[in-house]
N, C-alpha and C. Protein backbone atom coordinates (compact mmCIF):
# COMPACT_ATOMS: atom_id res chain seq x y z
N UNK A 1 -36.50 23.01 45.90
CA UNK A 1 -35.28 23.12 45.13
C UNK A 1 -35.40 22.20 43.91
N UNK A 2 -34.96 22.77 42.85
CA UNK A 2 -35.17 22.01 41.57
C UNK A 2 -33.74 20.72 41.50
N UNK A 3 -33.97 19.75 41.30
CA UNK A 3 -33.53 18.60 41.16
C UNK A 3 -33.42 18.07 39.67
N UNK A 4 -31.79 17.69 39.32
CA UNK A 4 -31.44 17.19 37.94
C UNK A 4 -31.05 15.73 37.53
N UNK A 5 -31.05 15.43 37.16
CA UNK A 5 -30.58 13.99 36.70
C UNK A 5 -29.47 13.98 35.61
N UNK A 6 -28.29 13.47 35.47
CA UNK A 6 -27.16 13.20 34.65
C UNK A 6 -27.44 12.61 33.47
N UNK A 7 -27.31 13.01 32.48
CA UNK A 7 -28.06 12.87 31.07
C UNK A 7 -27.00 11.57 30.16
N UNK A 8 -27.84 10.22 30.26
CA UNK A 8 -26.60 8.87 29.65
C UNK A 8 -26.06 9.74 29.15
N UNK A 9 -24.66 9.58 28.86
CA UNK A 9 -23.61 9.25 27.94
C UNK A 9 -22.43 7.86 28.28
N UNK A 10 -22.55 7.63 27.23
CA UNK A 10 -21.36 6.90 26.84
C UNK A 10 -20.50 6.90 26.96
N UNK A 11 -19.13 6.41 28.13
CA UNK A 11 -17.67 7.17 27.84
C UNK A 11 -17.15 5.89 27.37
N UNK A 12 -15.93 6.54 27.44
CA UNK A 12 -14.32 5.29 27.39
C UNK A 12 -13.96 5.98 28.60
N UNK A 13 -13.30 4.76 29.10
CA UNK A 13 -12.50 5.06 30.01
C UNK A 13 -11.19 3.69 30.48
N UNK A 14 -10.41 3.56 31.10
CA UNK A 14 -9.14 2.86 31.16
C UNK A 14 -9.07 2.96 32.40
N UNK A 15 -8.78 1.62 33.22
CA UNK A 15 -8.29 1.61 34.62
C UNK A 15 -6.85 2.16 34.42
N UNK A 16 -6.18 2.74 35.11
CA UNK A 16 -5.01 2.82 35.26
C UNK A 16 -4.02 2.69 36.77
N UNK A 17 -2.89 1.68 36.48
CA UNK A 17 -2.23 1.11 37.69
C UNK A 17 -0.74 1.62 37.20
N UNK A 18 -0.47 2.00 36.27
CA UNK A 18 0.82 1.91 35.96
C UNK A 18 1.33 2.89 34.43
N UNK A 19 2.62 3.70 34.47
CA UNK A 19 2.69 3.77 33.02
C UNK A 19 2.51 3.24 32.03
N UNK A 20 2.08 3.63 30.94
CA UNK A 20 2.08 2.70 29.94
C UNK A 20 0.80 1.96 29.95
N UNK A 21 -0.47 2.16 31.20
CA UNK A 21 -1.53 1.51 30.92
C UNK A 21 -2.65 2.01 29.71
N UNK A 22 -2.40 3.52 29.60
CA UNK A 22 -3.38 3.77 28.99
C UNK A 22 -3.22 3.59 27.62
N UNK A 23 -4.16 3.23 26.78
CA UNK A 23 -3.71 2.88 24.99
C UNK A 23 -3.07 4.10 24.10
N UNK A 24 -3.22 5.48 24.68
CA UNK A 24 -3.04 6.17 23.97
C UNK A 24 -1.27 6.84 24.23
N UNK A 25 -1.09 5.86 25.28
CA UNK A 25 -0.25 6.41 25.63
C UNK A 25 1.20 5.54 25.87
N UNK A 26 1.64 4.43 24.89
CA UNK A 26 2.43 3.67 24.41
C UNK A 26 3.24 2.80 25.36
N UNK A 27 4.54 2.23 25.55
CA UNK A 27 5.12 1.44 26.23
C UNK A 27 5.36 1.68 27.67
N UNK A 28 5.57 1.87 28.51
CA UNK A 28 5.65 1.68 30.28
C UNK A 28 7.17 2.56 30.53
N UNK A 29 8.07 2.30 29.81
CA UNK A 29 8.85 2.51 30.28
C UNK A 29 9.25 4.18 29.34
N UNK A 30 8.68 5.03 28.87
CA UNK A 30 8.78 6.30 28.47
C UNK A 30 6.96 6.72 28.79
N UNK A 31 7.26 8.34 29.48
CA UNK A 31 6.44 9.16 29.51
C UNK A 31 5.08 9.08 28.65
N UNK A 32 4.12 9.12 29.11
CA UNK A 32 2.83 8.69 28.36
C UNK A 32 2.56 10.37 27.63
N UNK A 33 1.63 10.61 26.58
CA UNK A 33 0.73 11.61 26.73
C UNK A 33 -0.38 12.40 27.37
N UNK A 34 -1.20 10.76 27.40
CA UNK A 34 -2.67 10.92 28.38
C UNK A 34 -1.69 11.34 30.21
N UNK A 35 -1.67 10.35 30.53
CA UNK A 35 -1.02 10.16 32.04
C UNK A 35 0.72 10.35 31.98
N UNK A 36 1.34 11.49 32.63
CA UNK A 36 2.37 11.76 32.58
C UNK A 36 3.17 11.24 34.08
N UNK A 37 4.26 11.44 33.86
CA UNK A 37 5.18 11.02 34.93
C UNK A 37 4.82 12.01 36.48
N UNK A 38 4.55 11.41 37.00
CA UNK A 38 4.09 12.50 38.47
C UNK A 38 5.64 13.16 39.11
N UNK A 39 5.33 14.14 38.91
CA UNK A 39 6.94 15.13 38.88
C UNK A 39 6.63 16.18 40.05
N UNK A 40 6.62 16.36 41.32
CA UNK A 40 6.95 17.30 42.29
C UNK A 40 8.49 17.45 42.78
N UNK A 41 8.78 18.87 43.42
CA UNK A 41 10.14 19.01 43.41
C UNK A 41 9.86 19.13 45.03
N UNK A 42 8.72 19.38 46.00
CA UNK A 42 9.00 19.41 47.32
C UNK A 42 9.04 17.89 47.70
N UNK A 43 9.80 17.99 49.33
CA UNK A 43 10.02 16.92 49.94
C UNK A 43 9.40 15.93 50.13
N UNK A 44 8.16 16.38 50.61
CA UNK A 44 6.82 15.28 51.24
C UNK A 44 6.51 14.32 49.61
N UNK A 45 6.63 14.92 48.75
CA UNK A 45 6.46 14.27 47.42
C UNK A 45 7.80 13.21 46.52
N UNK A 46 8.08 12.93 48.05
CA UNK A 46 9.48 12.38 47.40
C UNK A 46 9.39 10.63 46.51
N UNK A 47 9.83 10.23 45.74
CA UNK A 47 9.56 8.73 44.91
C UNK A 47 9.27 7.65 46.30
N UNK A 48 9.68 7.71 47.36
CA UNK A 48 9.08 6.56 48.27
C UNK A 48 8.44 7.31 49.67
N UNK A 49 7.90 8.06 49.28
CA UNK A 49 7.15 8.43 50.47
C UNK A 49 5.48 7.45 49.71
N UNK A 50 4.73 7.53 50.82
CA UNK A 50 3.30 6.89 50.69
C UNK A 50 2.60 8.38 50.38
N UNK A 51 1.32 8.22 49.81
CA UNK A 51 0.37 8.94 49.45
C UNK A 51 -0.21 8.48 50.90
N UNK A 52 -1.12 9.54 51.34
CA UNK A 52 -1.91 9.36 52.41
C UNK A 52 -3.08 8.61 51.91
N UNK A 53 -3.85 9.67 50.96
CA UNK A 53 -4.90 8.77 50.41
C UNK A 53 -4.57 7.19 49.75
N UNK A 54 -3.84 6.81 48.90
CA UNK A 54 -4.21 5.49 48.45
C UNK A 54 -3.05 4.58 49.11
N UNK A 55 -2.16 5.01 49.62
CA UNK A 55 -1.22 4.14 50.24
C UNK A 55 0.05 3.98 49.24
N UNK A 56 0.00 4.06 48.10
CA UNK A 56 1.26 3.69 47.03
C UNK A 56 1.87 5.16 46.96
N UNK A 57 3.55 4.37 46.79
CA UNK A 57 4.71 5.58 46.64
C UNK A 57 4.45 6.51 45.60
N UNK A 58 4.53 7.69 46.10
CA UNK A 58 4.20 8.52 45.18
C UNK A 58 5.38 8.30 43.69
N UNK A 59 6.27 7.32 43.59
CA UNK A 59 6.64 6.87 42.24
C UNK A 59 6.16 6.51 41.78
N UNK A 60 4.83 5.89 41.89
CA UNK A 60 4.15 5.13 41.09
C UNK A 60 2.86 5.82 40.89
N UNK A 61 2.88 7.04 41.31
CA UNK A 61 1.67 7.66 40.44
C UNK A 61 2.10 8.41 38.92
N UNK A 62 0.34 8.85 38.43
CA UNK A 62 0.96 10.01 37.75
C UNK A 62 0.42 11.30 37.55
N UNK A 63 0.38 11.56 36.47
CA UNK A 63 0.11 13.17 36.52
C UNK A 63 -1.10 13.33 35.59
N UNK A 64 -2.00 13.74 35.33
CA UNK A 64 -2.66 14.02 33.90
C UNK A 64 -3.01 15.49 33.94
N UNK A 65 -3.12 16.34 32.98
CA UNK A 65 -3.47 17.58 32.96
C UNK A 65 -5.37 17.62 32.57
N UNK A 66 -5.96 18.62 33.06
CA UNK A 66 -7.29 18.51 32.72
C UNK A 66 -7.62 19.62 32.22
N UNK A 67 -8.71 20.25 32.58
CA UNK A 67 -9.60 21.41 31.75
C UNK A 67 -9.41 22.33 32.69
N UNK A 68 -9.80 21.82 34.37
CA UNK A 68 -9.46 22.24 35.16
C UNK A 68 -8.22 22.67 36.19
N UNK A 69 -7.03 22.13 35.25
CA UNK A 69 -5.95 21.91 35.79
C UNK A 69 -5.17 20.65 36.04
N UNK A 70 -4.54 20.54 36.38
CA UNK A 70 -3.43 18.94 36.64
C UNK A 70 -3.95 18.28 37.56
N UNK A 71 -4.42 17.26 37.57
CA UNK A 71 -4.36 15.95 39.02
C UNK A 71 -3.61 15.00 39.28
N UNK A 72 -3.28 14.46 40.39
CA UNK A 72 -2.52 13.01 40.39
C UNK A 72 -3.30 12.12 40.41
N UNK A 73 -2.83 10.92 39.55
CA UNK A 73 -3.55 9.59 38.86
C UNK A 73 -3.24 8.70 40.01
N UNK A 74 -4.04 8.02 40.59
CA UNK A 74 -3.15 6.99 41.66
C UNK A 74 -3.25 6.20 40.86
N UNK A 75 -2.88 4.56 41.46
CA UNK A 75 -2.51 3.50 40.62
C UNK A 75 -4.46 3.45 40.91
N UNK A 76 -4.84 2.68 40.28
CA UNK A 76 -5.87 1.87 39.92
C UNK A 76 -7.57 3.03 40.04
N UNK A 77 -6.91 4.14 39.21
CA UNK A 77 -7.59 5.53 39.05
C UNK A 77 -8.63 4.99 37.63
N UNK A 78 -9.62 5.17 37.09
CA UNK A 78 -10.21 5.10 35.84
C UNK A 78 -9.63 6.40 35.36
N UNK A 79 -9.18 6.40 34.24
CA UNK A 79 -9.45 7.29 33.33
C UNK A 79 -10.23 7.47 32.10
N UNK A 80 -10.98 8.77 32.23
CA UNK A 80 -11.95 8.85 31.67
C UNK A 80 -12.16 9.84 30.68
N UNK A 81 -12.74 9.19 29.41
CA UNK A 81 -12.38 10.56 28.26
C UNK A 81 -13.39 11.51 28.08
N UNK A 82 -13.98 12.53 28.27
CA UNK A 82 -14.87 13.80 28.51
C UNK A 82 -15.33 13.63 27.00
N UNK A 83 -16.59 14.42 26.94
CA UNK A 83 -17.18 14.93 25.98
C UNK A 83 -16.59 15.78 24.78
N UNK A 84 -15.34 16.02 25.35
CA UNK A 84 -15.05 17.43 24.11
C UNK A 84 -13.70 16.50 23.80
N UNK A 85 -13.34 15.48 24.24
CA UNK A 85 -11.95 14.68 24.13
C UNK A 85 -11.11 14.70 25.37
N UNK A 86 -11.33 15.27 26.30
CA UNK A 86 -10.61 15.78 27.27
C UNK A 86 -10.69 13.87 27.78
N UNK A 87 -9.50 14.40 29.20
CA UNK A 87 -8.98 13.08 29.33
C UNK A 87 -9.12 13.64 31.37
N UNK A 88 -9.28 12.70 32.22
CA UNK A 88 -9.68 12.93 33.82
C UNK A 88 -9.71 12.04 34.49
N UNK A 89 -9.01 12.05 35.60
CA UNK A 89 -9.16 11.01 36.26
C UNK A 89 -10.16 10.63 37.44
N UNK A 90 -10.84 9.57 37.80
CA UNK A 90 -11.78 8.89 38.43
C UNK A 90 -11.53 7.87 39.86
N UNK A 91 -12.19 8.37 40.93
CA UNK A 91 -11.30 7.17 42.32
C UNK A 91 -12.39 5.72 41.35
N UNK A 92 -11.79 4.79 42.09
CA UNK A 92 -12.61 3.56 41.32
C UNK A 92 -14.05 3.57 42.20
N UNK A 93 -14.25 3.91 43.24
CA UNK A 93 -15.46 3.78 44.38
C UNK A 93 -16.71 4.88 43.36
N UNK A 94 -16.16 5.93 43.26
CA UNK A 94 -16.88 6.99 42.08
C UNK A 94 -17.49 6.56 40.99
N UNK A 95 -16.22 5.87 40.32
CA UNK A 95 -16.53 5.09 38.88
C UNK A 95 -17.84 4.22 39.40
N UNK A 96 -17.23 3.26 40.26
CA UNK A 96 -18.17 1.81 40.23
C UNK A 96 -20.24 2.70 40.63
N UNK A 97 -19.81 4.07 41.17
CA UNK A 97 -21.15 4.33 41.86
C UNK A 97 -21.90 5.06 41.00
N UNK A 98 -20.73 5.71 39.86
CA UNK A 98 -21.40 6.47 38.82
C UNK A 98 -21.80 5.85 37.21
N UNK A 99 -20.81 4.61 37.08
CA UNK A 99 -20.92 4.33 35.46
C UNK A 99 -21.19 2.70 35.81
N UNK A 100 -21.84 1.95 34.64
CA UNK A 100 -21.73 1.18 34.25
C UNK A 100 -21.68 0.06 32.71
N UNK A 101 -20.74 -0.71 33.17
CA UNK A 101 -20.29 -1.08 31.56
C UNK A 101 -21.43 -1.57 30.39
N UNK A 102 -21.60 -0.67 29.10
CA UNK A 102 -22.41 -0.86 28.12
C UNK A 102 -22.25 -2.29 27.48
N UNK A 103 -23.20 -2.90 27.46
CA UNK A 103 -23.35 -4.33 26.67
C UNK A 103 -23.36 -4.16 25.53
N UNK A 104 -22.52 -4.65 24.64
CA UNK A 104 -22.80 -4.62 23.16
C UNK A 104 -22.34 -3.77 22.28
């Protein structure tokens, strides 16, 4: 089986814990662009229920839209800016196993 290797690039990317973390996306307390307000209307998705996966109330996530569709941002998600500008979110265990920070 033929075998590939991930070709460097360079990203940006932004931890994100909270509205308002990402730069492009202004003060905390109004709706970002990049990372939006995490908005479900069923029950299980209610502002103080826990996320199974990361443990924090699903109020405190958020939303980002992708190429592939919408994901939820947990708190302390990288976000990461794609090749074409696109914007995605990252678990930090992924990040730390896939990227590392450019010197200089």
């Amino acid at each position: 089986m033929p075998r590939y290797r991930k070709r460097p690039v360079e990203i940006d990317a932004h931890q994100w814990h909270q509205n308002g973390d990402h730069p492009q996306d202004g003060p905390a307390n109004r709706e970002g662009q990049v990372v939006r307000y995490f908005r479900r209307p069923e029950p299980e998705y209610s502002g103080q229920t826990a996320h199974d996966l990361c443990g924090h109330i699903w109020h405190d996530h958020g939303w980002i839209d992708t190429l592939e569709g919408g994901h939820t941002v947990c708190p302390g998600d990288w976000i990461i800016t794609g090749v074409q500008g696109e914007f995605y979110p990252c678990k930090p265990d992924i990040f730390a196993a896939t990227y590392e920070l450019v010197e200089g």
